[in-house]
N, C-alpha and C. Protein backbone atom coordinates (compact mmCIF):
# COMPACT_ATOMS: atom_id res chain seq x y z
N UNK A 1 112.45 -0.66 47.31
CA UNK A 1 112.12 -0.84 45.92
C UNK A 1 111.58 -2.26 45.67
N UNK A 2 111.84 -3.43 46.30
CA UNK A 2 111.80 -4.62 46.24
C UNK A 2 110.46 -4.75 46.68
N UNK A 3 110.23 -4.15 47.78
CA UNK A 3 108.82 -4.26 48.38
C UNK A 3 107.50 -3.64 47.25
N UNK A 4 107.90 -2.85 46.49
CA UNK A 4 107.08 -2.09 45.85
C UNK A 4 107.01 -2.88 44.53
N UNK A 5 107.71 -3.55 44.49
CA UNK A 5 107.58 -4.16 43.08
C UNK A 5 106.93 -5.51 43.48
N UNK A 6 107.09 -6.11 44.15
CA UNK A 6 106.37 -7.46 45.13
C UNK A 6 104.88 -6.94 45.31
N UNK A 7 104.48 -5.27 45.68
CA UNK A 7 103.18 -5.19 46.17
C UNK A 7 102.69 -5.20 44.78
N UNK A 8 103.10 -4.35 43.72
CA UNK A 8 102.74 -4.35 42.49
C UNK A 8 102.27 -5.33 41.87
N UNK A 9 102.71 -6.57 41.76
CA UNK A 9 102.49 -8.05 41.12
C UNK A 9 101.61 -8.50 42.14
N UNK A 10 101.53 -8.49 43.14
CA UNK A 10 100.25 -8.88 43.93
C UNK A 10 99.25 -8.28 43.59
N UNK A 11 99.03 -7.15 43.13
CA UNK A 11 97.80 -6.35 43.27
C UNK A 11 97.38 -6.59 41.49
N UNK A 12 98.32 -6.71 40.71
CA UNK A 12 98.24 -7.11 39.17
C UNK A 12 97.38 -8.73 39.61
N UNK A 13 98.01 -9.65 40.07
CA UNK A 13 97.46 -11.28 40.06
C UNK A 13 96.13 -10.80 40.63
N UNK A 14 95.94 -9.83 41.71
CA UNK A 14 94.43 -10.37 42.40
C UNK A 14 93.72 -9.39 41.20
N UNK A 15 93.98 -8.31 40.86
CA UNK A 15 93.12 -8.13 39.46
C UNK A 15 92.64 -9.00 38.81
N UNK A 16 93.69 -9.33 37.85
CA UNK A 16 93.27 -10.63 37.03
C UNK A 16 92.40 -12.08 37.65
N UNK A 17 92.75 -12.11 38.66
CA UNK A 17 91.94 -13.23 39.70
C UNK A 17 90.58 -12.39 39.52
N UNK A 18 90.26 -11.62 40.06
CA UNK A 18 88.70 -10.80 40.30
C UNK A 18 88.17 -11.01 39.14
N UNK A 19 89.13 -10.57 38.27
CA UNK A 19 88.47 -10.12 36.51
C UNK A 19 87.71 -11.26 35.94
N UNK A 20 88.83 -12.12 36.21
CA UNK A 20 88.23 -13.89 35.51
C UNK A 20 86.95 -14.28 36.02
N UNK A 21 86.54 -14.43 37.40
CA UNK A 21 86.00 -14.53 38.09
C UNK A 21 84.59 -13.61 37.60
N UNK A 22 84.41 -12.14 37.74
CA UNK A 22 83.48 -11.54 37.03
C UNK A 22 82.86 -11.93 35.48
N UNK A 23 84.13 -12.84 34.64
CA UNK A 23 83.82 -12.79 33.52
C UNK A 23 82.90 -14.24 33.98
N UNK A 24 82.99 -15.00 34.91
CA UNK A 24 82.36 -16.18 34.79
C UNK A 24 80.97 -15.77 35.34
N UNK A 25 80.97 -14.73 35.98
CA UNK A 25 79.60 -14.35 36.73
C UNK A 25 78.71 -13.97 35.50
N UNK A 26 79.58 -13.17 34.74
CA UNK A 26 78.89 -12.77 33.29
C UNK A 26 78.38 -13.79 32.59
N UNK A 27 78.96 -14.74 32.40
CA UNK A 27 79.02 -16.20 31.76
C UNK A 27 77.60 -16.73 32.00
N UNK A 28 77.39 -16.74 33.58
CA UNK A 28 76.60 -17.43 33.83
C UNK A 28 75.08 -16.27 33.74
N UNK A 29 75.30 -15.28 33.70
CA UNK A 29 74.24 -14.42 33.62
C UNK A 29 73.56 -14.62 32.05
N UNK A 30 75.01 -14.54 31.03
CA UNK A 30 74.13 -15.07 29.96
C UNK A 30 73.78 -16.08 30.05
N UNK A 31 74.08 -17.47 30.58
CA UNK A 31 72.91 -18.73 30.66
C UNK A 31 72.08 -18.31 31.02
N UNK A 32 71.38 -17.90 31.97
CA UNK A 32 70.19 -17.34 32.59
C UNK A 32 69.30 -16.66 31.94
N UNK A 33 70.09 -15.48 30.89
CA UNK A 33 69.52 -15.00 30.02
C UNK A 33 68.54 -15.76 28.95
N UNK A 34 69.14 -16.44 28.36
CA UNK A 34 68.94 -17.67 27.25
C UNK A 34 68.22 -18.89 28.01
N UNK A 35 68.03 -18.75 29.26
CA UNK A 35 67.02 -20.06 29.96
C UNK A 35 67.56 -20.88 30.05
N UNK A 36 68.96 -21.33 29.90
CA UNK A 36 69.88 -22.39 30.42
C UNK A 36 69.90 -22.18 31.29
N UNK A 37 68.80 -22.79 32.36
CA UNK A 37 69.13 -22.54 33.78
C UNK A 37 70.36 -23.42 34.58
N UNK A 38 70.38 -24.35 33.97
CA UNK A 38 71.42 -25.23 34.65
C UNK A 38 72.92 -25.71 34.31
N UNK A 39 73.40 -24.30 32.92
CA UNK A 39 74.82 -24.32 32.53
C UNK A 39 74.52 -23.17 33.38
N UNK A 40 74.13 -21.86 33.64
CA UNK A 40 73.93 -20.88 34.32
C UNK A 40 74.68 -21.68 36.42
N UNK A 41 73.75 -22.42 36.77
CA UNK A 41 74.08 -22.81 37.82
C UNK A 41 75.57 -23.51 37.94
N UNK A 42 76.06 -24.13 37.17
CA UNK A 42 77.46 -24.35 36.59
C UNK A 42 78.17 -23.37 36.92
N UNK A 43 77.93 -22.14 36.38
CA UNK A 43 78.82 -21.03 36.55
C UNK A 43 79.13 -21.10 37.65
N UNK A 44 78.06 -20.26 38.04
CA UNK A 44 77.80 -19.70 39.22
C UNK A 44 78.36 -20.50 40.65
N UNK A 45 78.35 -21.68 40.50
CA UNK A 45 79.11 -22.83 41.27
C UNK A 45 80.96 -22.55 41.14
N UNK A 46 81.23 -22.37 39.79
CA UNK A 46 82.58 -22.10 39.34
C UNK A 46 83.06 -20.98 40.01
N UNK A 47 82.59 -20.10 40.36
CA UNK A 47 83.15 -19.02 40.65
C UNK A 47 82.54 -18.55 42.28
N UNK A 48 81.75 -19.22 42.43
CA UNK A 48 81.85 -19.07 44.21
C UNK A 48 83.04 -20.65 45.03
N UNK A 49 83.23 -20.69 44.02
CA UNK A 49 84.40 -22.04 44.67
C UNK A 49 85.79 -21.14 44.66
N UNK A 50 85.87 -20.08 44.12
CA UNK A 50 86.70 -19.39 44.19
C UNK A 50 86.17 -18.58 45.22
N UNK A 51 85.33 -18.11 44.81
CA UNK A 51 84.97 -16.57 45.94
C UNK A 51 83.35 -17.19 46.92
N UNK A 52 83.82 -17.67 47.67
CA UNK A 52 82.41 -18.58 48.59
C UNK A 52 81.70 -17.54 48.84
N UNK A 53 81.91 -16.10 49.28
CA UNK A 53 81.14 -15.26 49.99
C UNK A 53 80.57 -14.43 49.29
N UNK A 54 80.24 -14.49 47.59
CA UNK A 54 80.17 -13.42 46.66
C UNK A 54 78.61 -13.59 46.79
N UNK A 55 78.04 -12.66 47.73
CA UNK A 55 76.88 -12.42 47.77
C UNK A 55 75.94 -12.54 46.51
N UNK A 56 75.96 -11.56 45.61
CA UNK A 56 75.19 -11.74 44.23
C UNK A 56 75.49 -12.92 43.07
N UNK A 57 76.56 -13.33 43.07
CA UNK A 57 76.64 -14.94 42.93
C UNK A 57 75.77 -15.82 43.45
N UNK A 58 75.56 -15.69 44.77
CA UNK A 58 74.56 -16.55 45.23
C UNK A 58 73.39 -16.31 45.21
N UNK A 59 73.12 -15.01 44.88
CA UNK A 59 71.64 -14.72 44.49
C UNK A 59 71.34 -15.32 43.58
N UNK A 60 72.16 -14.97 42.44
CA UNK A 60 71.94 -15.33 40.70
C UNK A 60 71.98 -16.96 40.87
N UNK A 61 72.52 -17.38 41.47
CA UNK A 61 72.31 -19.24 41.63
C UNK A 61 70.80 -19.49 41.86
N UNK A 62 71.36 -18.51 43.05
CA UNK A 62 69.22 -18.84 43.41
C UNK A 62 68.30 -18.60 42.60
N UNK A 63 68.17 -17.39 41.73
CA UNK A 63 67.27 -17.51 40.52
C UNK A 63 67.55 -18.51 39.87
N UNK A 64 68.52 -18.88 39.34
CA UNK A 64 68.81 -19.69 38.32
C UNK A 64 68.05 -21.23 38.63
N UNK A 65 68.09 -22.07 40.56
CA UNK A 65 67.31 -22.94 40.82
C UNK A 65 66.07 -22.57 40.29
């Protein structure tokens, strides 16, 4: 039971970890949108410092240069 409630709260935190993270990808998509190219690159910096390997993060940076 202990174990199941331990996996539970792990899998709740990395949700919320992912979620935040997407919302900053969003974040930065609307800079991009609006031609703030370089609060856009901000983001996008913010949230691959969390997630280094997030492929389309690093795309969207690259448009955003």
């Amino acid at each position: 039971m202990r174990k199941l409630k331990t996996i539970a709260v792990l899998l709740t935190v990395t949700g919320v970890f992912f979620g935040c993270t997407r919302k900053q990808s969003n974040l930065g998509e609307q800079f991009f949108n609006q031609g703030e190219y370089q609060q856009a690159i901000k983001e996008y910096n913010r949230v691959l410092a969390i997630k280094p390997r997030d492929v389309e993060v690093m795309y969207n940076r690259g448009r955003a240069y």
